[in-house]
N, C-alpha and C. Protein backbone atom coordinates (compact mmCIF):
# COMPACT_ATOMS: atom_id res chain seq x y z
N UNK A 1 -48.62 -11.08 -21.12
CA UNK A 1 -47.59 -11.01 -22.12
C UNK A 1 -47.33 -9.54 -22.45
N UNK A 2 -45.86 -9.06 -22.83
CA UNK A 2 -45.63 -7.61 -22.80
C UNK A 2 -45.48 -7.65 -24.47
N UNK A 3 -46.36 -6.58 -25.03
CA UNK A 3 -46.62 -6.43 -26.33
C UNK A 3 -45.06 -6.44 -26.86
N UNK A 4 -45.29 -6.61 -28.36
CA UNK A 4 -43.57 -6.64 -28.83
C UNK A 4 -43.64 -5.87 -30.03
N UNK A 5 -42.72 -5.02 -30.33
CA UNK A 5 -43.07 -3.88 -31.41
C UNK A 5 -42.98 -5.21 -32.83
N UNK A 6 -43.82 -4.98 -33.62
CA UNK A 6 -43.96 -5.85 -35.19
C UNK A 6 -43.06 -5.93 -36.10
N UNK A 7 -42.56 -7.17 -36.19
CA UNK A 7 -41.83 -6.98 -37.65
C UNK A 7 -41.74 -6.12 -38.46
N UNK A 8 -41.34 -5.62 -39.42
CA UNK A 8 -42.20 -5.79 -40.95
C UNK A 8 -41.13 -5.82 -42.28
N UNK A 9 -41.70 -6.53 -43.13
CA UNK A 9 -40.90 -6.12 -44.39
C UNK A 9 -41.83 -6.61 -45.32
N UNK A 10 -40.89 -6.97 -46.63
CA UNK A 10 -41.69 -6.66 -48.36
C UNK A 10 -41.63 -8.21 -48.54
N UNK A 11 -42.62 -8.69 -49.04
CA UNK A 11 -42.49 -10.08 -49.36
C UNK A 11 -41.30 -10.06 -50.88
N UNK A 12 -41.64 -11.43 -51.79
CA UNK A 12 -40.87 -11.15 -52.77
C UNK A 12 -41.65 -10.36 -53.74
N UNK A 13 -42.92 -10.49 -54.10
CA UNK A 13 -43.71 -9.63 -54.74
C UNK A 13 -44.10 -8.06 -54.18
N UNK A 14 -43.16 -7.42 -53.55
CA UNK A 14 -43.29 -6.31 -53.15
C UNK A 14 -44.53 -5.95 -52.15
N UNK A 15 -45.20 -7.01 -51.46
CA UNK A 15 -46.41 -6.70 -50.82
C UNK A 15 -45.95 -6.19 -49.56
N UNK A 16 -46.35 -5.23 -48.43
CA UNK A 16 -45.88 -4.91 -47.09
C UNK A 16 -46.36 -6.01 -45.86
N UNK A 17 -45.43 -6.45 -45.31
CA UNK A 17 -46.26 -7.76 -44.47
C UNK A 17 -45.56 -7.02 -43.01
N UNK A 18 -46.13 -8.19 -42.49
CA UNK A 18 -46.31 -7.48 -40.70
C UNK A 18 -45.82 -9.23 -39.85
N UNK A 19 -45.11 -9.14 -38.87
CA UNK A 19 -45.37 -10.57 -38.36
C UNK A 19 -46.31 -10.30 -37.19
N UNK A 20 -47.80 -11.35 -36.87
CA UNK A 20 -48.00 -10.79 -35.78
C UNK A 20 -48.20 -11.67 -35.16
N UNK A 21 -47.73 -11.99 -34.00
CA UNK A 21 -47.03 -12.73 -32.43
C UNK A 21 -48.67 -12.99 -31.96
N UNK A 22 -48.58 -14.46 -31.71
CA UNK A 22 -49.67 -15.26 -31.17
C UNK A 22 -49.06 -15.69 -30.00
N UNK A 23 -50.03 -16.07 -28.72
CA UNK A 23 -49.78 -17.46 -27.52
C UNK A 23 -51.09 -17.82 -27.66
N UNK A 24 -50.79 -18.73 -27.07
CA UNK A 24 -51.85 -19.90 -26.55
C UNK A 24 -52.14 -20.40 -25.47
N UNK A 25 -52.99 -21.00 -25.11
CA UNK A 25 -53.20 -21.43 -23.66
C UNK A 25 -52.54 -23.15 -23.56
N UNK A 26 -52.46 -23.50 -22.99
CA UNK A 26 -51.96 -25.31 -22.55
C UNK A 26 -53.42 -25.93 -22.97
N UNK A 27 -53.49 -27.16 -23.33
CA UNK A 27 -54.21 -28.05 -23.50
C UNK A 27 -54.83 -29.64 -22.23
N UNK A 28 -53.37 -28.93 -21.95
CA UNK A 28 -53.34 -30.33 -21.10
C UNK A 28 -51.60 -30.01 -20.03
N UNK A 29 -51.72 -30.53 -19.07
CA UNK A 29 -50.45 -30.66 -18.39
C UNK A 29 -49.39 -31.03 -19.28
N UNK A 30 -49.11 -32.21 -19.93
CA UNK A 30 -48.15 -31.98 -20.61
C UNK A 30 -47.63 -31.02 -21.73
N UNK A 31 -48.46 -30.64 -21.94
CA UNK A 31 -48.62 -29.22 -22.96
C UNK A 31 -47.92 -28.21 -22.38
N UNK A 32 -47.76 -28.49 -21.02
CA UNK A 32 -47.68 -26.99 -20.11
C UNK A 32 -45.95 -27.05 -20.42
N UNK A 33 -45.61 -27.95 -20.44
CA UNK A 33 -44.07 -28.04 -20.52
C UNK A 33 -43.52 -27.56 -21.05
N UNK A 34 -44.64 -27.03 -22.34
CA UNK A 34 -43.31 -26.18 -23.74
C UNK A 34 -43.98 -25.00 -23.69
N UNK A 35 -44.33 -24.58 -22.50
CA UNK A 35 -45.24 -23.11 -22.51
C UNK A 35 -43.87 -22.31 -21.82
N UNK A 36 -44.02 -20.92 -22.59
CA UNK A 36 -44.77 -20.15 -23.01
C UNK A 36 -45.37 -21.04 -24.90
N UNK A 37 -46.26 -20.87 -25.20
CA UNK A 37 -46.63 -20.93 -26.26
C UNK A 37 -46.71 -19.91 -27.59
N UNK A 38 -45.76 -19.48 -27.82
CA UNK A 38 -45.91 -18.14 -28.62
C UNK A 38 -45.20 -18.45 -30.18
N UNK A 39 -46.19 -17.67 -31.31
CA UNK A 39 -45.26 -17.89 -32.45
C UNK A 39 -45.73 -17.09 -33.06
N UNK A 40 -45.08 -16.61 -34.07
CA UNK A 40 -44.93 -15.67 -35.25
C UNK A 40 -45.67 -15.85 -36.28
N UNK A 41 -46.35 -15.25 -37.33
CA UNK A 41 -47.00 -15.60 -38.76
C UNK A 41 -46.82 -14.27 -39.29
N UNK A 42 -46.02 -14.63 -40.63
CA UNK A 42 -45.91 -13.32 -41.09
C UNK A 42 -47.22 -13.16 -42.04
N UNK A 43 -47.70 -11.77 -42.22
CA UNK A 43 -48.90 -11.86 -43.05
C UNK A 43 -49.01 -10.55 -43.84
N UNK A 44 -49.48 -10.39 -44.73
CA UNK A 44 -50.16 -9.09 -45.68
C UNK A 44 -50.40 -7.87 -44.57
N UNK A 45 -49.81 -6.70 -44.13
CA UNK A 45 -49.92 -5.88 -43.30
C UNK A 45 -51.58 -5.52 -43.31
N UNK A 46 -52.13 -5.58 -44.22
CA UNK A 46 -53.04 -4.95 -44.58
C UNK A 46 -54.25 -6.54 -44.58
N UNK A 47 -53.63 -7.28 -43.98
CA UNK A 47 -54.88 -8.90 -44.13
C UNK A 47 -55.93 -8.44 -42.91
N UNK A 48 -56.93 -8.81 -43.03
CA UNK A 48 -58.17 -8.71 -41.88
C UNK A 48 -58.06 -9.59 -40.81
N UNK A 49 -58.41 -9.59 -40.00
CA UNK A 49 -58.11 -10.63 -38.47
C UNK A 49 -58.20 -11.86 -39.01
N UNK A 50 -59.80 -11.72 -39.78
CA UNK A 50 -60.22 -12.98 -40.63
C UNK A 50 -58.88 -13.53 -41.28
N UNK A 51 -58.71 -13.23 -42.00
CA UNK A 51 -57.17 -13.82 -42.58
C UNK A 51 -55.84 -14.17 -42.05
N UNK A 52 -56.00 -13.54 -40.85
CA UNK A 52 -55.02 -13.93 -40.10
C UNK A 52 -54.83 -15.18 -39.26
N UNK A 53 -56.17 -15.07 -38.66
CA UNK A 53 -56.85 -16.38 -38.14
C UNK A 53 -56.72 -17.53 -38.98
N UNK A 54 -57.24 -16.89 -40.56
CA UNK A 54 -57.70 -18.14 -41.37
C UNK A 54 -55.95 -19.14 -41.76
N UNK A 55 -55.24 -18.19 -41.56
CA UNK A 55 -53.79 -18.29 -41.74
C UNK A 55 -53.24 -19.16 -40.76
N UNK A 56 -53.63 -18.54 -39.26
CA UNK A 56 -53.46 -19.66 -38.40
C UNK A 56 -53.78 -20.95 -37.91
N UNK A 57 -55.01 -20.73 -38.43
CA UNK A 57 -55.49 -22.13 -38.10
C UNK A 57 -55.35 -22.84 -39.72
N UNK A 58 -54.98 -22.87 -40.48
CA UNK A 58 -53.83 -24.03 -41.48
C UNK A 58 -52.59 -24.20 -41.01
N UNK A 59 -52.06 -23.66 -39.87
CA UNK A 59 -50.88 -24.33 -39.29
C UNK A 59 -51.10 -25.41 -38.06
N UNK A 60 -50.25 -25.96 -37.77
CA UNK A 60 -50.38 -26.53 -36.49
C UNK A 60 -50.10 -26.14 -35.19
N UNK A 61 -50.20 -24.94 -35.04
CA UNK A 61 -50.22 -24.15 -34.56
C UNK A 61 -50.96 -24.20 -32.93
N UNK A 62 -52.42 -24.64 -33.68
CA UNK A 62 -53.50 -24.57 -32.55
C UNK A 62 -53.80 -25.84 -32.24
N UNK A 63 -53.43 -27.35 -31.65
CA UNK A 63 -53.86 -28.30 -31.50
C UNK A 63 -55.45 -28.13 -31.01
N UNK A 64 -55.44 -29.63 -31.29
CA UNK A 64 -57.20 -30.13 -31.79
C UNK A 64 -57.35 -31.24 -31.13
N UNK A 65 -57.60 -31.16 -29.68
CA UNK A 65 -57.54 -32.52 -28.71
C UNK A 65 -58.98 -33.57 -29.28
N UNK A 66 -59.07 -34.51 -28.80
CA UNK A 66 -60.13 -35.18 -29.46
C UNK A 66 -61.72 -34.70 -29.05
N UNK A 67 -61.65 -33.79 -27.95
CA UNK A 67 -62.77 -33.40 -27.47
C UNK A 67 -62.92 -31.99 -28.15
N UNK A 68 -62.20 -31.18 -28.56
CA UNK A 68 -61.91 -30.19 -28.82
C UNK A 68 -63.28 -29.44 -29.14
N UNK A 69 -63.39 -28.27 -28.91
CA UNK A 69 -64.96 -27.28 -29.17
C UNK A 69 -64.06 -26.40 -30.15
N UNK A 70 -63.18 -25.93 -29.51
CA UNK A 70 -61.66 -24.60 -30.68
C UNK A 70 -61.26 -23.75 -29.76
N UNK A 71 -61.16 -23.09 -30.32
CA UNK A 71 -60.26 -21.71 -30.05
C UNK A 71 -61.11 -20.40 -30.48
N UNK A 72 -60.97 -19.00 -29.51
CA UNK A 72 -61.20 -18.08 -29.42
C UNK A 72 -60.07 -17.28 -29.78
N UNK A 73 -59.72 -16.41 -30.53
CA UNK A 73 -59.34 -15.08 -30.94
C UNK A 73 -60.42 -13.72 -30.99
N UNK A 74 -59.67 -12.86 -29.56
CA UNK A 74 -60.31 -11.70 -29.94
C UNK A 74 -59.63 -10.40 -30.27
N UNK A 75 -60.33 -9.40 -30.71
CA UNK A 75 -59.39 -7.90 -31.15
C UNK A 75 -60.33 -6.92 -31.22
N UNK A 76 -60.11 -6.14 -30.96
CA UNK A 76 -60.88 -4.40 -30.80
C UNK A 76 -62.55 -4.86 -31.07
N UNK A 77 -63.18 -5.72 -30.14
CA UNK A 77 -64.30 -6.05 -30.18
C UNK A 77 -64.93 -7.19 -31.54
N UNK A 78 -63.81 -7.53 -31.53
CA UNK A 78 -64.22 -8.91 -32.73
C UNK A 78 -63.78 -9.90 -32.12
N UNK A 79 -64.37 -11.39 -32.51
CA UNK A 79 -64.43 -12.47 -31.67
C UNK A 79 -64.37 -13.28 -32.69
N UNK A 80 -63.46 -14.45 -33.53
CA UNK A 80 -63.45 -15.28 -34.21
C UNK A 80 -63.16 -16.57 -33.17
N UNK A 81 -63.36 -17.56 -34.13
CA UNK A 81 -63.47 -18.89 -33.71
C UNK A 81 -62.24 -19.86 -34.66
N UNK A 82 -61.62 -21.07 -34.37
CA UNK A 82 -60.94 -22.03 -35.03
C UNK A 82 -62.13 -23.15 -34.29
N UNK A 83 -62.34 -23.54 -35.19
CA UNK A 83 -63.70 -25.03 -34.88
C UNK A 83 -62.69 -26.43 -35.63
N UNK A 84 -63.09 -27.16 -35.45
CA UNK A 84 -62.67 -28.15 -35.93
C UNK A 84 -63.93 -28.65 -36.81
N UNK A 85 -63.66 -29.15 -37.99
CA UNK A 85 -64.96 -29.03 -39.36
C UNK A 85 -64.67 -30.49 -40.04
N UNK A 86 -65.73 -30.73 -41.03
CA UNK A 86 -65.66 -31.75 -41.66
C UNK A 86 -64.73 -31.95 -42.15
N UNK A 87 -63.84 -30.93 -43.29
CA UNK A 87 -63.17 -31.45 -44.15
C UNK A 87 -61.72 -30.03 -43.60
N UNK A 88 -61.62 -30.02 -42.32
CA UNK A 88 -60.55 -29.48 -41.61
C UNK A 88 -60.98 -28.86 -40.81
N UNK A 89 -59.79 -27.55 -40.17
CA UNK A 89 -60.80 -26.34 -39.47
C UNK A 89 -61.41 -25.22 -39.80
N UNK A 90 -61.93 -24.58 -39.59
CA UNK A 90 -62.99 -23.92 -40.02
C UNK A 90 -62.95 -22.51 -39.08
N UNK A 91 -62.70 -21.55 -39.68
CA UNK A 91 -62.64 -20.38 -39.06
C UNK A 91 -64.15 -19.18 -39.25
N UNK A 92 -64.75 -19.22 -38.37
CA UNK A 92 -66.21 -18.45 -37.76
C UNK A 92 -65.99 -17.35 -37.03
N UNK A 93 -67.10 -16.54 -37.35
CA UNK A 93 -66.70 -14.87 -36.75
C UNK A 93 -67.84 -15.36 -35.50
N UNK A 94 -67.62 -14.99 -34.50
CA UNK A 94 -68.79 -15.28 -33.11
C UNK A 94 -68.85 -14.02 -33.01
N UNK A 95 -68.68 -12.53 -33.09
CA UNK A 95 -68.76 -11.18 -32.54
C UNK A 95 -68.29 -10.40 -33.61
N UNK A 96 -68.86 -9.55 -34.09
CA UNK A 96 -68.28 -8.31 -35.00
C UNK A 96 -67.85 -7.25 -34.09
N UNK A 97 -66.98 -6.17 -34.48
CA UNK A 97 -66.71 -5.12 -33.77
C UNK A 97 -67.29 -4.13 -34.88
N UNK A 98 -66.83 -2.75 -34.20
CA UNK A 98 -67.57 -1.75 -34.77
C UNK A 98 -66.56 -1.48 -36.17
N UNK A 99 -65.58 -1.84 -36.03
CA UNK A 99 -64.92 -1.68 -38.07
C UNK A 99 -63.98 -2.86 -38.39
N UNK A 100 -63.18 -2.86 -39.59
CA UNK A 100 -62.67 -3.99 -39.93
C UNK A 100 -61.24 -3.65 -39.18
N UNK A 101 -60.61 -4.81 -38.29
CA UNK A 101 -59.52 -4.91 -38.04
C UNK A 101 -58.25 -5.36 -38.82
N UNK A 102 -57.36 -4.25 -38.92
CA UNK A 102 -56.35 -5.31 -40.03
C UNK A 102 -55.22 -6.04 -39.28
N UNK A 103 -54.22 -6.79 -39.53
CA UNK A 103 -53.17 -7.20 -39.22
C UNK A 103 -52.34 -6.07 -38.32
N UNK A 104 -51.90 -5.05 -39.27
CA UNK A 104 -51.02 -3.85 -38.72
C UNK A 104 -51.61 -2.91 -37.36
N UNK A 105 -53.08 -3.58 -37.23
CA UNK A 105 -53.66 -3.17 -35.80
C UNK A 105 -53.43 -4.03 -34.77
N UNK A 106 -53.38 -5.05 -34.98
CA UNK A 106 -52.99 -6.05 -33.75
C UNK A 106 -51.75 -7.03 -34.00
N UNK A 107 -50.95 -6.14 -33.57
CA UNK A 107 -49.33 -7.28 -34.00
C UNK A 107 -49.51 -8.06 -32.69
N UNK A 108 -50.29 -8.36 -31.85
CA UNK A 108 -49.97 -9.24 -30.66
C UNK A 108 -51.24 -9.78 -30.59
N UNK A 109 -51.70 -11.14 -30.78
CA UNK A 109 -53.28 -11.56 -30.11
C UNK A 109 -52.75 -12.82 -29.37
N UNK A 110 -53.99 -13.17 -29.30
CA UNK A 110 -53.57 -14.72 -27.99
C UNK A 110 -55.24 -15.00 -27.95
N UNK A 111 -54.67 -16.90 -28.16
CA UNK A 111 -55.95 -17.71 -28.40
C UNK A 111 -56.15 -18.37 -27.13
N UNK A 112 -57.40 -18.23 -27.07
CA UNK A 112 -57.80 -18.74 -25.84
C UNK A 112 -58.69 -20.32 -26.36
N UNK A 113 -58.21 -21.52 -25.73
CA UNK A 113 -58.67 -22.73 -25.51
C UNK A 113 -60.49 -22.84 -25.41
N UNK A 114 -61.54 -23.05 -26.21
CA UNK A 114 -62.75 -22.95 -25.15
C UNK A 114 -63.04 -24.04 -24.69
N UNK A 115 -63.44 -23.78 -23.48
CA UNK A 115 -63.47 -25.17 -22.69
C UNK A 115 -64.85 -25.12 -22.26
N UNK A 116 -65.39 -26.39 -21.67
CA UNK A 116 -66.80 -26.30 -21.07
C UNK A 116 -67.12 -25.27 -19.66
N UNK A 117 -67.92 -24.97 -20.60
CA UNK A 117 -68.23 -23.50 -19.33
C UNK A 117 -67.58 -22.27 -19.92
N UNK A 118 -67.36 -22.06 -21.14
CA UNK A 118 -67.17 -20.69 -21.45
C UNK A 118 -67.73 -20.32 -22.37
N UNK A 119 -68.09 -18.84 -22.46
CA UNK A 119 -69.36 -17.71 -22.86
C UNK A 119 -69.00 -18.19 -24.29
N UNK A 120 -68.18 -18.46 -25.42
CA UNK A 120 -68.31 -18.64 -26.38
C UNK A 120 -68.29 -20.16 -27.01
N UNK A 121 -68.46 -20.59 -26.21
CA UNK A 121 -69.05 -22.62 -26.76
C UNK A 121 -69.99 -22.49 -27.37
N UNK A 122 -71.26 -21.69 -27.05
CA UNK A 122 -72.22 -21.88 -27.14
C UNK A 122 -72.77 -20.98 -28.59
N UNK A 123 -72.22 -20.11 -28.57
CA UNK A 123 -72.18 -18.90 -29.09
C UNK A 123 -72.60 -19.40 -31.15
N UNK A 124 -73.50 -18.59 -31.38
CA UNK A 124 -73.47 -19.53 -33.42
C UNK A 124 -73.04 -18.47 -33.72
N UNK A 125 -72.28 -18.75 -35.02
CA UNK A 125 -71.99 -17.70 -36.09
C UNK A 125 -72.09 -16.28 -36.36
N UNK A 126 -71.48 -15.19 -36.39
CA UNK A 126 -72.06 -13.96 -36.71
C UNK A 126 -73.11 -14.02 -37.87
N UNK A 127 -74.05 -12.92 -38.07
CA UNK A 127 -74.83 -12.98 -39.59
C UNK A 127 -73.69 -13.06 -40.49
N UNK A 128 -74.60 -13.97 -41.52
CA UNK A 128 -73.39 -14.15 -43.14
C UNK A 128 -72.45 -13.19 -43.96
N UNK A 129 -73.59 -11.99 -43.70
CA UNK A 129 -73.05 -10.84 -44.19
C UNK A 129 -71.27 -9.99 -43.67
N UNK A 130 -71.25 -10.39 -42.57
CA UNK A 130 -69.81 -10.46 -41.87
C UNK A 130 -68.79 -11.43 -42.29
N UNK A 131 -69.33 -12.79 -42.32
CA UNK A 131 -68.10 -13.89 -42.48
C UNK A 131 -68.16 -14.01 -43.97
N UNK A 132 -66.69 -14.30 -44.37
CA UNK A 132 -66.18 -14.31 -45.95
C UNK A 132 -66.78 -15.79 -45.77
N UNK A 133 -67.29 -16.15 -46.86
CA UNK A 133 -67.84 -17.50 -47.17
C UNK A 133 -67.30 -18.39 -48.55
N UNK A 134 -65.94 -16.68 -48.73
CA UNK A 134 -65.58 -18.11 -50.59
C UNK A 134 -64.77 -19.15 -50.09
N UNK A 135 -64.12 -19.38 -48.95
CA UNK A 135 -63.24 -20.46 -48.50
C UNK A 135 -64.71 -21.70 -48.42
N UNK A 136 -65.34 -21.48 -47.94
CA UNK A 136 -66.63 -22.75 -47.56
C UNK A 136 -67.15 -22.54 -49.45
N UNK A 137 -67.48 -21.70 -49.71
CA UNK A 137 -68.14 -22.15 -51.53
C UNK A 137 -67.26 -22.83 -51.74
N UNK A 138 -65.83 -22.52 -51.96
CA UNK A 138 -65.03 -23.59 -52.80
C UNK A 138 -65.07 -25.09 -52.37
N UNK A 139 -65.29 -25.18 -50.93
CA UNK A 139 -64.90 -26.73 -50.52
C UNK A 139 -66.20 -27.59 -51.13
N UNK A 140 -67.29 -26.81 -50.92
CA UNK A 140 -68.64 -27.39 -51.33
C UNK A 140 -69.00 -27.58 -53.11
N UNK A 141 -68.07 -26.25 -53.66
CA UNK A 141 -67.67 -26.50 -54.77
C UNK A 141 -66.71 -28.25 -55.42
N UNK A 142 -65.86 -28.09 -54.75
CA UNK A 142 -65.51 -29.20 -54.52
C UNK A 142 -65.87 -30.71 -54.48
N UNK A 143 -66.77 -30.84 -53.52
CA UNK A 143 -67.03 -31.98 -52.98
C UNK A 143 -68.34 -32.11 -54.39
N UNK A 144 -69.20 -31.53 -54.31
CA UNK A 144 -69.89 -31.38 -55.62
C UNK A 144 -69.29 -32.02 -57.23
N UNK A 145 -67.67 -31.66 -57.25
CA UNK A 145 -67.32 -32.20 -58.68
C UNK A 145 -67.20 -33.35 -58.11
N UNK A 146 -66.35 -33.98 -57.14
CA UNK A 146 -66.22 -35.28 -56.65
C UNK A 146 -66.94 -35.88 -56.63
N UNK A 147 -68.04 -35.80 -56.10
CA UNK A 147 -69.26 -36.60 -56.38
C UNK A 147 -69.58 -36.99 -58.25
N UNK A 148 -69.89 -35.50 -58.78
CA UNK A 148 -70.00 -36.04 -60.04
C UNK A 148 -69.42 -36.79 -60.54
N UNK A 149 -67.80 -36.80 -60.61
CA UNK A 149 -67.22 -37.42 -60.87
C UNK A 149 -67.10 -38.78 -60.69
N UNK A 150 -67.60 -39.30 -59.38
CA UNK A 150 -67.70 -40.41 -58.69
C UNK A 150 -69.37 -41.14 -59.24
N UNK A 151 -70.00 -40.70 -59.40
CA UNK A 151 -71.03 -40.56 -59.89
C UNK A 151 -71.10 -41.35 -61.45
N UNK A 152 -70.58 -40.51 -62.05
CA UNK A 152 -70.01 -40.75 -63.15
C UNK A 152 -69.17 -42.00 -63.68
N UNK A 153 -68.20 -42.41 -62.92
CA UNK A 153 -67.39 -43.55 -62.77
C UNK A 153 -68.70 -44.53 -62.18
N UNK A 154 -68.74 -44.80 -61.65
CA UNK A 154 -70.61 -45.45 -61.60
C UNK A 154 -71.28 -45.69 -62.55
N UNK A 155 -71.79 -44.97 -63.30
CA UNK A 155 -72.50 -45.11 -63.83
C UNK A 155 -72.23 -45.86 -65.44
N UNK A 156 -71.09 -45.50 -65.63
CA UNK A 156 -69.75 -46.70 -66.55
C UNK A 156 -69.97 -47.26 -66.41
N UNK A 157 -69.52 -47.95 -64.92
CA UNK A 157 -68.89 -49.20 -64.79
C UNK A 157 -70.78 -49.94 -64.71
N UNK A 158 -71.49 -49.62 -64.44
CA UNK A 158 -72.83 -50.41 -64.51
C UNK A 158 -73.43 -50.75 -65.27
């Protein structure tokens, strides 16, 4: 793919955003039909890969076959993951690079499919200290009141 110079403009709150241009790999033969696979996400010029990723994978963007392991995104020696998770997908750092990558550094990435037999299936988590973890506190936050709550309604009705 031939890089494409970046968007950019001001959101409505005056923030500087960047669009930056994704492809994808096919899933499957019929998949292949609407390839090239490429799309746009506009984002915070200044968002971390992490966020960008985390951005992409809440779209539908990246299908999730029923066998699915995820998707690979890499950039100036960083390696994130789209997993498919309990309570959606779940975006994991597999590789740190040597500094933080922002948006306005990589207006062009491309996700690679992992399939059986490739170097990052296997691969666990970067240390914690790398991956932002308030997206996972909140869900666990979450599921925690639900329960109480559920809990609670229980213990009423008995």
């Amino acid at each position: 793919m031939t890089p494409k110079a970046a968007a950019t403009g001001t959101s409505v709150d005056g923030e500087a955003r960047i669009r930056v241009t994704l492809t994808r790999d096919s899933v499957c033969m019929a998949d292949d039909v609407h390839s090239p696979h490429e799309e746009g996400f506009l984002v915070p010029a200044d968002a971390s890969l992490a966020d960008v990723v985390a951005t992409v994978s809440r779209s539908s963007y990246l299908p999730m076959p029923s066998d699915a392991w995820g998707w690979s995104i890499a950039a100036r020696g960083w390696v994130l993951a789209v997993r498919p998770g309990l309570f959606g997908r779940k975006v994991v750092t597999l590789k740190t690079g040597p500094a933080t990558v922002a948006a306005r550094d990589v207006p062009v990435l491309e996700a690679i499919y992992v399939q059986p037999g490739s170097r990052w299936r296997l691969v666990d988590e970067a240390p914690p200290s790398a991956v932002p973890r308030h997206r996972a506190t909140l869900r666990w936050l979450l599921l925690l009141a639900l329960f109480v709550v559920i809990a609670g309604a229980l213990s009423r009705t008995a």
